[in-house]
N, C-alpha and C. Protein backbone atom coordinates (compact mmCIF):
# COMPACT_ATOMS: atom_id res chain seq x y z
N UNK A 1 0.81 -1.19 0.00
CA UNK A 1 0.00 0.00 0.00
C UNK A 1 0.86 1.26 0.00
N UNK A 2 2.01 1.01 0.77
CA UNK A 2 2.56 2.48 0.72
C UNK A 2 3.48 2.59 -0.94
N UNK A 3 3.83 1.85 -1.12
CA UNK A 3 4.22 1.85 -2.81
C UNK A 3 3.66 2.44 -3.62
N UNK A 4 2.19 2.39 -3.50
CA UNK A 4 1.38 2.76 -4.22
C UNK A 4 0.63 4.09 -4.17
N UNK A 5 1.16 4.81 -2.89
CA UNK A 5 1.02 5.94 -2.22
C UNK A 5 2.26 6.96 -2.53
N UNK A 6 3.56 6.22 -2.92
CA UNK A 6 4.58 7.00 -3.10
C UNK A 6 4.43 6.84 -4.71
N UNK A 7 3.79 6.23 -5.66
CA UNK A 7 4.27 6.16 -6.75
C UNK A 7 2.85 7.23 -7.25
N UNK A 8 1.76 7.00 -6.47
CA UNK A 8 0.71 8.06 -6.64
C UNK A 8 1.14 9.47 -6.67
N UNK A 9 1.79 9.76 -5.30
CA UNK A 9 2.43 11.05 -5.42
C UNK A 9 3.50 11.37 -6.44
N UNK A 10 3.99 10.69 -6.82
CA UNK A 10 5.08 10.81 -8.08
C UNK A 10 4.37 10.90 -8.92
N UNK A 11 3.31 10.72 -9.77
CA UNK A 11 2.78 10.43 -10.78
C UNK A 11 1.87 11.74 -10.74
N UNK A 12 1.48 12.13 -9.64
CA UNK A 12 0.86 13.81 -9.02
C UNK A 12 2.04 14.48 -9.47
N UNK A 13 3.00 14.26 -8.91
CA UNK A 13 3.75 15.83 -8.20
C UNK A 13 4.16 15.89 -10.33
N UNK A 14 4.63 14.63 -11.01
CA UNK A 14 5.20 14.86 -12.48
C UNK A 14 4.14 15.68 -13.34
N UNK A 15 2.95 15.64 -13.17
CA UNK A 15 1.70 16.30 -13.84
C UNK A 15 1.72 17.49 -13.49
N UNK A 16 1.85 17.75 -12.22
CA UNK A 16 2.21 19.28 -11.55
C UNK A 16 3.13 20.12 -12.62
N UNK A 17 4.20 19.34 -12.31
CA UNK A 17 5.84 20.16 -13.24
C UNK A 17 5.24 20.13 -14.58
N UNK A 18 4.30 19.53 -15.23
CA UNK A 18 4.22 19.23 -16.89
C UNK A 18 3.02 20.52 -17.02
N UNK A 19 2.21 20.25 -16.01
CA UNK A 19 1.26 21.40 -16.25
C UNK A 19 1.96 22.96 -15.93
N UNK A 20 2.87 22.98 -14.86
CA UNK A 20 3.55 24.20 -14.59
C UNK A 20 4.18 24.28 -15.99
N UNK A 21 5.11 24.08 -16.82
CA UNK A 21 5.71 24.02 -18.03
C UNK A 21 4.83 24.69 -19.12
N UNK A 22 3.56 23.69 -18.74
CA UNK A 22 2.77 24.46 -20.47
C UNK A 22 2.22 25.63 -19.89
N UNK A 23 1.75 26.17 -18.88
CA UNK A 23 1.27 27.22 -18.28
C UNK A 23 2.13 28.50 -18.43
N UNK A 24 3.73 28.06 -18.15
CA UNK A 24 4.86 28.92 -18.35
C UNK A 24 5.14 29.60 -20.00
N UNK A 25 4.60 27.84 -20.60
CA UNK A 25 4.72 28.44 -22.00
C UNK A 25 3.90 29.46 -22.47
N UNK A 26 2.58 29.04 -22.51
CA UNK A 26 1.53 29.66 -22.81
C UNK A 26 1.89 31.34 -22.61
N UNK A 27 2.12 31.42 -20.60
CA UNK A 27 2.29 32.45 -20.34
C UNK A 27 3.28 33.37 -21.37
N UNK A 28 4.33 32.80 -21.81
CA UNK A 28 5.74 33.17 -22.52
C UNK A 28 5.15 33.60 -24.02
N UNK A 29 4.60 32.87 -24.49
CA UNK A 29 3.94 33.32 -25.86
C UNK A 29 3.26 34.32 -26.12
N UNK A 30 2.58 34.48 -24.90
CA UNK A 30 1.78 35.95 -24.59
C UNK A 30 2.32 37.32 -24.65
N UNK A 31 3.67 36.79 -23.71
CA UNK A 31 4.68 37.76 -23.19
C UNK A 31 5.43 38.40 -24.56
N UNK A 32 5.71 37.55 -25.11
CA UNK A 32 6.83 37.90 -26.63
C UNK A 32 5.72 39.20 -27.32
N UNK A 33 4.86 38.18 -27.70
CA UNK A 33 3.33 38.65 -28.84
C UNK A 33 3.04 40.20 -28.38
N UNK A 34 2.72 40.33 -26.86
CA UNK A 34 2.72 41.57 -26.42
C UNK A 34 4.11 42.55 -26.00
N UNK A 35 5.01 42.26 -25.90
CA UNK A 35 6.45 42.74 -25.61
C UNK A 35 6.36 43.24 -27.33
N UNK A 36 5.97 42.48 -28.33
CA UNK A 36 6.49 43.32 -29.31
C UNK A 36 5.55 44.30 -30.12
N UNK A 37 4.67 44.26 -29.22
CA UNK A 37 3.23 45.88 -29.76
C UNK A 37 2.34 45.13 -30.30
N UNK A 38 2.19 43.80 -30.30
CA UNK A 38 0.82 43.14 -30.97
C UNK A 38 -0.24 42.98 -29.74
N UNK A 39 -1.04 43.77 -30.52
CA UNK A 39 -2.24 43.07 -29.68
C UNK A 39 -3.03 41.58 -29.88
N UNK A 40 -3.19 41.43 -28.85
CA UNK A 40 -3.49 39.71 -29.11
C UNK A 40 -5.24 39.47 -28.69
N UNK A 41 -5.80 39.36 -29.38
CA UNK A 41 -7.55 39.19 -28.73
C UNK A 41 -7.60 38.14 -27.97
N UNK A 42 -9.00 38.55 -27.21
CA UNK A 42 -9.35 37.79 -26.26
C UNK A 42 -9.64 36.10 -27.12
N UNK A 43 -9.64 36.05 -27.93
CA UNK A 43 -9.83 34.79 -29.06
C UNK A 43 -8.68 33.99 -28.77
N UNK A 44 -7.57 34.88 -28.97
CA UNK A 44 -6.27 34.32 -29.30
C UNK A 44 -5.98 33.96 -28.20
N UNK A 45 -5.90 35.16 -27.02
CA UNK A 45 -5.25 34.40 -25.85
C UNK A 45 -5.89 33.29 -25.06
N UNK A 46 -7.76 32.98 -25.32
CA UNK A 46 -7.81 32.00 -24.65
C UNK A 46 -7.37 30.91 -25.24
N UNK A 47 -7.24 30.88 -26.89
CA UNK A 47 -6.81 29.54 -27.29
C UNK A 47 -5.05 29.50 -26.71
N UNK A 48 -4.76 30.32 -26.55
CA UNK A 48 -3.02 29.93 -26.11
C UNK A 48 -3.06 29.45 -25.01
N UNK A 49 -3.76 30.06 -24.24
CA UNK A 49 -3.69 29.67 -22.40
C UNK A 49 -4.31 28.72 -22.14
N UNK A 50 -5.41 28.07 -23.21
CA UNK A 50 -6.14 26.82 -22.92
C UNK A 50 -5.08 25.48 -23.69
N UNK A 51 -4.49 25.90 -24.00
CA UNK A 51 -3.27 25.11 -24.88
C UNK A 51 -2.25 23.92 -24.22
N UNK A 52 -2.96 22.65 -24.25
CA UNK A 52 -2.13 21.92 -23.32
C UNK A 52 -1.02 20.98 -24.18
N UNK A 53 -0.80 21.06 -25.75
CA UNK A 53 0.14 20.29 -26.04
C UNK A 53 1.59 21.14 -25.99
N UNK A 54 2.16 21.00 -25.23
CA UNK A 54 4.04 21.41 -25.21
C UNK A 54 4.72 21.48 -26.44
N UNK A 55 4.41 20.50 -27.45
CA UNK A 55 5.08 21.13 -28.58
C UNK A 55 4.76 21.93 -29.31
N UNK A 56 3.49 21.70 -29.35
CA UNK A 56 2.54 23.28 -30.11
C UNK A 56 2.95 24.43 -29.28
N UNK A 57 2.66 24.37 -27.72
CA UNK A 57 3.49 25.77 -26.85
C UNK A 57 4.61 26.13 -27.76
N UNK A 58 5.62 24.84 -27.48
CA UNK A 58 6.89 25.52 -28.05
C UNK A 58 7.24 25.76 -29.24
N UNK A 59 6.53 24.94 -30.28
CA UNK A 59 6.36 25.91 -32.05
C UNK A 59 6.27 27.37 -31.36
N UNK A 60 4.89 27.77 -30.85
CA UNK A 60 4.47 28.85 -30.82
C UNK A 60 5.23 29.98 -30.50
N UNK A 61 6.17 29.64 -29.14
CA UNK A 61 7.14 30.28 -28.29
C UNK A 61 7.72 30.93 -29.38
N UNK A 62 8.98 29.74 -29.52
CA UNK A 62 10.11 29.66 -31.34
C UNK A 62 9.75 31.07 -32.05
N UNK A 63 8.05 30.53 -32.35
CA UNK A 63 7.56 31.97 -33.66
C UNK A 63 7.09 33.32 -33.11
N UNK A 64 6.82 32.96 -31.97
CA UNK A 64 6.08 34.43 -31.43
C UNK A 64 7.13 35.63 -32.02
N UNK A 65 8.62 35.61 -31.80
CA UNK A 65 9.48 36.65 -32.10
C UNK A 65 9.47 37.42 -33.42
N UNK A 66 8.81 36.14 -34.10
CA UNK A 66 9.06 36.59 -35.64
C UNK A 66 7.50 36.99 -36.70
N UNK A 67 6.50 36.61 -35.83
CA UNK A 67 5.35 36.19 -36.55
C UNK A 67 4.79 38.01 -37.00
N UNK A 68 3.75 37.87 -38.02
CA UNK A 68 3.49 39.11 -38.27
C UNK A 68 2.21 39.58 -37.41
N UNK A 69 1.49 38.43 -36.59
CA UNK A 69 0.49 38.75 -35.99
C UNK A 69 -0.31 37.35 -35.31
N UNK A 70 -0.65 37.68 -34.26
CA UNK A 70 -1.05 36.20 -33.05
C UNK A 70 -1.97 35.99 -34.16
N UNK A 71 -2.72 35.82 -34.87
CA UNK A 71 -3.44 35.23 -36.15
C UNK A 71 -2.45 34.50 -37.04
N UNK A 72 -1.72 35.03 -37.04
CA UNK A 72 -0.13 34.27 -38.02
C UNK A 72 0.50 33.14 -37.12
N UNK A 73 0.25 33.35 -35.98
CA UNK A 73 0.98 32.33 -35.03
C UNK A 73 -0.01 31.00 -35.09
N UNK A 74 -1.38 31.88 -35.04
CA UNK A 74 -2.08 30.33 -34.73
C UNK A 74 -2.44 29.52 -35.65
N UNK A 75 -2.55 29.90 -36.76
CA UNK A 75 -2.57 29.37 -38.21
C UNK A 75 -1.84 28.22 -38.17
């Protein structure tokens, strides 16, 4: 029983760090998009912040610097 109590919490606490990660991303994509004078609609940012695959985050991250507009990003 306690095995299964420590491997529970491991299997918690790793979902924690994975969800903290895409949350960070999300957050980060936001950050660029607006750091560089784009406005981003309420459209856009809920699809970013509702955004749970990590590699799509991190495409997104990658392009935010370069994109011509959070419509260009999400395309």
């Amino acid at each position: 029983m306690t095995a299964n109590l420590f491997r529970y919490a491991s299997e918690a606490r790793a979902r924690g760090v994975r969800d903290g990660r895409v949350e960070g991303q999300a957050e980060g994509v936001l950050l660029v998009l607006e750091g560089r004078g784009l406005t981003v609609s309420s459209d856009a940012c809920e699809r970013i912040l509702e955004c749970t695959d990590p590699e799509r985050l991190r495409d997104w991250l990658t392009r935010a610097g370069t994109v011509g507009s959070p419509d260009e990003l999400l395309q």
